[in-house]
C-alpha atoms as a PDB file:
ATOM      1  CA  UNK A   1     -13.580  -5.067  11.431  1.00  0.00           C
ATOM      2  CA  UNK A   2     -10.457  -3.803  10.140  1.00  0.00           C
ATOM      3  CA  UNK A   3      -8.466  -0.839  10.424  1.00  0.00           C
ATOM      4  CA  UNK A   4      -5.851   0.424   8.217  1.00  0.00           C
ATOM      5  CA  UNK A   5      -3.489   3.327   9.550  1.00  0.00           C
ATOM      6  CA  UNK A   6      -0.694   4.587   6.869  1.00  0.00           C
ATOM      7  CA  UNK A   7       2.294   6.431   7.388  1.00  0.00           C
ATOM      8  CA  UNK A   8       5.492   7.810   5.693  1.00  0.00           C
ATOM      9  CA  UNK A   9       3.980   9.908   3.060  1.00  0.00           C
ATOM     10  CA  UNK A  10       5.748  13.510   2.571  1.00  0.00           C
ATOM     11  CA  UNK A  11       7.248  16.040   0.200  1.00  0.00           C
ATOM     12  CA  UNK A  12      10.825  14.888  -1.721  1.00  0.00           C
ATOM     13  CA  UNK A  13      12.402  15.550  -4.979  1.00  0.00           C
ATOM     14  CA  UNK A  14      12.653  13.735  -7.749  1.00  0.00           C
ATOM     15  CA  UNK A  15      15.555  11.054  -7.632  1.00  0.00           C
ATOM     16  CA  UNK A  16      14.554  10.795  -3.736  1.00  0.00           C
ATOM     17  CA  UNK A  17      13.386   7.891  -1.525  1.00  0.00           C
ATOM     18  CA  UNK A  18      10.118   7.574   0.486  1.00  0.00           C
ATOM     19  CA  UNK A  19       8.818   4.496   2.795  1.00  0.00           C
ATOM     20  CA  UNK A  20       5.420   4.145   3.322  1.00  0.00           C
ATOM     21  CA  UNK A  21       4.166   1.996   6.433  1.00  0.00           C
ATOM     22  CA  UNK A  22       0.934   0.419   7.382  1.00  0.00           C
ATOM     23  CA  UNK A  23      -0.313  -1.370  10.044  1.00  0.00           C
ATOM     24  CA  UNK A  24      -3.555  -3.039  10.903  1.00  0.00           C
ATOM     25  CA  UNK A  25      -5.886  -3.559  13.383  1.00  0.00           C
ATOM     26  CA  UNK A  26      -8.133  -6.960  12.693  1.00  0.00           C
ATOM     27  CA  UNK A  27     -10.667  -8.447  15.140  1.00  0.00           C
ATOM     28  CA  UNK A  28     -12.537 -11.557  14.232  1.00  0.00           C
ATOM     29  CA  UNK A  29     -11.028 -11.380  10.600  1.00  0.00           C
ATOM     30  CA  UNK A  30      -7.798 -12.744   8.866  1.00  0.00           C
ATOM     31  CA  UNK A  31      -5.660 -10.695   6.192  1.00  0.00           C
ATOM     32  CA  UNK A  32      -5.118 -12.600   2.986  1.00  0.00           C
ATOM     33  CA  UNK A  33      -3.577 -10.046   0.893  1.00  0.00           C
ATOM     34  CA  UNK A  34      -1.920  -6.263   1.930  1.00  0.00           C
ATOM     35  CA  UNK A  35      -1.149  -3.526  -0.377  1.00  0.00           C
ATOM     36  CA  UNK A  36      -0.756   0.170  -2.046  1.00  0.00           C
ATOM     37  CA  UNK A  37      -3.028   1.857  -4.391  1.00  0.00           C
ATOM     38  CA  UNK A  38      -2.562   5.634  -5.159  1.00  0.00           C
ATOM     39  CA  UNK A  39      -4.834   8.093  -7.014  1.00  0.00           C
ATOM     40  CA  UNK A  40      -3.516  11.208  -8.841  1.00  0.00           C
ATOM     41  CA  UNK A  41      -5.719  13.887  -9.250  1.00  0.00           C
ATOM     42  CA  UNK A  42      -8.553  13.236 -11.545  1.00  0.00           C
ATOM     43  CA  UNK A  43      -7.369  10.204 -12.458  1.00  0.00           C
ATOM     44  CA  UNK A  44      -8.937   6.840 -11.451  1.00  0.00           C
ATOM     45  CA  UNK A  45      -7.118   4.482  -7.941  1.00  0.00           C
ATOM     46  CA  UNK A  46      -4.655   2.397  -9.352  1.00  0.00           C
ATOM     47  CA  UNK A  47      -2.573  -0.775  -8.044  1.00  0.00           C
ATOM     48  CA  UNK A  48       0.511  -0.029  -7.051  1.00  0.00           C
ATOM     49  CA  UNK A  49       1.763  -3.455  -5.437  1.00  0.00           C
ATOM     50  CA  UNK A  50       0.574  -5.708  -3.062  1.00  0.00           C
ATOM     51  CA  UNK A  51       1.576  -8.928  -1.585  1.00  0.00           C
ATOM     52  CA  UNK A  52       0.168 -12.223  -0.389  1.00  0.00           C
ATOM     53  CA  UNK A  53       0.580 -14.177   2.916  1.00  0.00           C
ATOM     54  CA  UNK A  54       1.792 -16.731   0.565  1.00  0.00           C
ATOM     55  CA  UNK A  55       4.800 -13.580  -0.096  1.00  0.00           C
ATOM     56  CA  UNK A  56       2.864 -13.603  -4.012  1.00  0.00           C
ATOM     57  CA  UNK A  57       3.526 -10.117  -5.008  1.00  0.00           C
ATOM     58  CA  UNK A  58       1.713  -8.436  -7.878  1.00  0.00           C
ATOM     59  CA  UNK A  59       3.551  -4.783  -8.704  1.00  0.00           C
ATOM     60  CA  UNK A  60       2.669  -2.514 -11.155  1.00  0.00           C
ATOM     61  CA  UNK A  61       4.534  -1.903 -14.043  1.00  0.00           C
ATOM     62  CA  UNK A  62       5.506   1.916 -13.608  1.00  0.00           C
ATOM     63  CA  UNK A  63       7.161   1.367 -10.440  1.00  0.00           C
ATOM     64  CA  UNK A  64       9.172  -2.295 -11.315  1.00  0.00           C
ATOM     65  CA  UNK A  65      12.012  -1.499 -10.155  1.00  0.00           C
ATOM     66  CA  UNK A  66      11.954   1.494  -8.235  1.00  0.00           C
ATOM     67  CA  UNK A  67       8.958   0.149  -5.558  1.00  0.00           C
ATOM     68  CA  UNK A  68       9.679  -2.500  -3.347  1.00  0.00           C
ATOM     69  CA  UNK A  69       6.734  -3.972  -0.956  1.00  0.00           C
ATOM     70  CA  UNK A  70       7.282  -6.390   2.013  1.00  0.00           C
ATOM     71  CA  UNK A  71       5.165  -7.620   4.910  1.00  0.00           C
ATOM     72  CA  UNK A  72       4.793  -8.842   8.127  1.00  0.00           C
ATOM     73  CA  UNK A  73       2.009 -10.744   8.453  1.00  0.00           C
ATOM     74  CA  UNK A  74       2.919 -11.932  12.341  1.00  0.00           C
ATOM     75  CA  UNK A  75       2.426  -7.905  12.850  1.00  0.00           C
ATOM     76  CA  UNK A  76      -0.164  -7.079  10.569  1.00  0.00           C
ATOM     77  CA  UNK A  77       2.265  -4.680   9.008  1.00  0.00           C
ATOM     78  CA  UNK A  78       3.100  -4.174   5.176  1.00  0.00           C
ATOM     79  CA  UNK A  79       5.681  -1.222   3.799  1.00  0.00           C
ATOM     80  CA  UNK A  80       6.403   0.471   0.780  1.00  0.00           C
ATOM     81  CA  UNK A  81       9.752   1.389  -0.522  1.00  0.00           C
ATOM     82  CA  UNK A  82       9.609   3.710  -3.067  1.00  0.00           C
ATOM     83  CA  UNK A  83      13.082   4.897  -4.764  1.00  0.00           C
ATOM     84  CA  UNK A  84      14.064   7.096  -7.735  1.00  0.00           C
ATOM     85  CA  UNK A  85      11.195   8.836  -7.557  1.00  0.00           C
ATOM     86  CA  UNK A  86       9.343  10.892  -9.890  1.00  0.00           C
ATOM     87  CA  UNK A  87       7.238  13.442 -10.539  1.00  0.00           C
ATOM     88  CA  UNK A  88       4.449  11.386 -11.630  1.00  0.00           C
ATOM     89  CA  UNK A  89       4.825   9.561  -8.433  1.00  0.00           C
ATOM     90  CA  UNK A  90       2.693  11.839  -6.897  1.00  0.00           C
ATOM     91  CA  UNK A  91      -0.704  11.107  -5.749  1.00  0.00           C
ATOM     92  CA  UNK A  92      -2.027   9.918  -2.077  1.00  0.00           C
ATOM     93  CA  UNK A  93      -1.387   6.487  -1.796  1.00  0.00           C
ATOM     94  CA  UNK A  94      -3.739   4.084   0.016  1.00  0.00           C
ATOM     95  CA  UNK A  95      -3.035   1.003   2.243  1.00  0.00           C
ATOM     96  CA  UNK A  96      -5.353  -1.641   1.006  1.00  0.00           C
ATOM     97  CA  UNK A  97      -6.510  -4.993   2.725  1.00  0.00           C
ATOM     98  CA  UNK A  98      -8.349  -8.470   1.416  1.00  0.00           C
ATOM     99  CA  UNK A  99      -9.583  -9.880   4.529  1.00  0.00           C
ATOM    100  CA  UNK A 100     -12.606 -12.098   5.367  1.00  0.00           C
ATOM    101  CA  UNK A 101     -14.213 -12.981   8.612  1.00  0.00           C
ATOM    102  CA  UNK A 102     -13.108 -16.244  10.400  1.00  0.00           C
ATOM    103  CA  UNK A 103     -14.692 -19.410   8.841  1.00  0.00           C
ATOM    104  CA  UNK A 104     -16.237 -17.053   5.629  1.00  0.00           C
ATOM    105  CA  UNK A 105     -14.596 -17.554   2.364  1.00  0.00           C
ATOM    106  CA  UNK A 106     -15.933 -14.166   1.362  1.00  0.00           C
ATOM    107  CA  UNK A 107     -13.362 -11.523   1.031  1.00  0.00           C
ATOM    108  CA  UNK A 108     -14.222  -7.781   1.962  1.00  0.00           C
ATOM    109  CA  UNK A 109     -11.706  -4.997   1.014  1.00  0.00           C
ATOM    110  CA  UNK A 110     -10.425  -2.187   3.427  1.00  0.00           C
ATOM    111  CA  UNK A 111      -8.421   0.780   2.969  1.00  0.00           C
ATOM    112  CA  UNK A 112      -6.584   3.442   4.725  1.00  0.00           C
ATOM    113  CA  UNK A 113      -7.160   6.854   5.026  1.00  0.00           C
ATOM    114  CA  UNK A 114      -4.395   7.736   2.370  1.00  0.00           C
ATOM    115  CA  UNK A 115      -1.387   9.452   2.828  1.00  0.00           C
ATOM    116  CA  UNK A 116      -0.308  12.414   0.526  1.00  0.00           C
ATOM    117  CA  UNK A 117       3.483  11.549  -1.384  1.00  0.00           C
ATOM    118  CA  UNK A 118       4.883  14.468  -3.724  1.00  0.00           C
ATOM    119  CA  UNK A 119       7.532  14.353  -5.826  1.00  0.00           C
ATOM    120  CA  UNK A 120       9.300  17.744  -6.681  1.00  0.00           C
ATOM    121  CA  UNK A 121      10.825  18.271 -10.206  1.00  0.00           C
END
């Protein structure tokens, strides 16, 4: 299985900085890819970056820029740096995992509990 445990979400105004953390617990299974994801109220998850063992990183176009994702694979970590943010910003953000079981090619996704970001105008 594997666990997911976020951190760093909070309240900040717009213009302000926020770092999002994530580690992961993994037994019998090996991470390919780590990420973010948020969802806004009634509006559908969406990508927000995520990056590869391979340090491949795929980011989303409204946060180019402004979001900046790195990872420690040795530690099973991955962190978000979010500046200049803005009110749209806001939405609980997900830590998100590609991982398959040891000898499987099959990949399985995994996510965190979410943490809550808002962004004051």
């Amino acid at each position: 299985q594997v666990q997911l445990v976020e951190s760093g979400g909070g309240l900040v105004q717009s213009g302000g900085s926020l770092k999002l953390s994530c580690v992961a617990s993994r037994v019998g299974f090996i991470i390919d890819v780590m990420g973010w994801y948020r969802q806004a109220p009634w509006k559908q998850r969406e990508l927000v970056a995520t990056i590869s063992t391979a340090d491949r990183t795929n980011i989303a176009d409204s946060v180019v820029g402004r979001f900046f994702i790195s990872a420690d694979y040795s530690k099973n970590t991955v962190n978000l740096q979010m500046n200049n943010l803005k009110a749209d910003d806001t939405a609980t953000y997900y830590c998100h995992a590609l991982a398959r079981r040891y000898g499987r090619y099959q990949q399985l996704n995994y996510w965190g509990q979410g943490t809550q970001v808002t962004v004051s105008s």
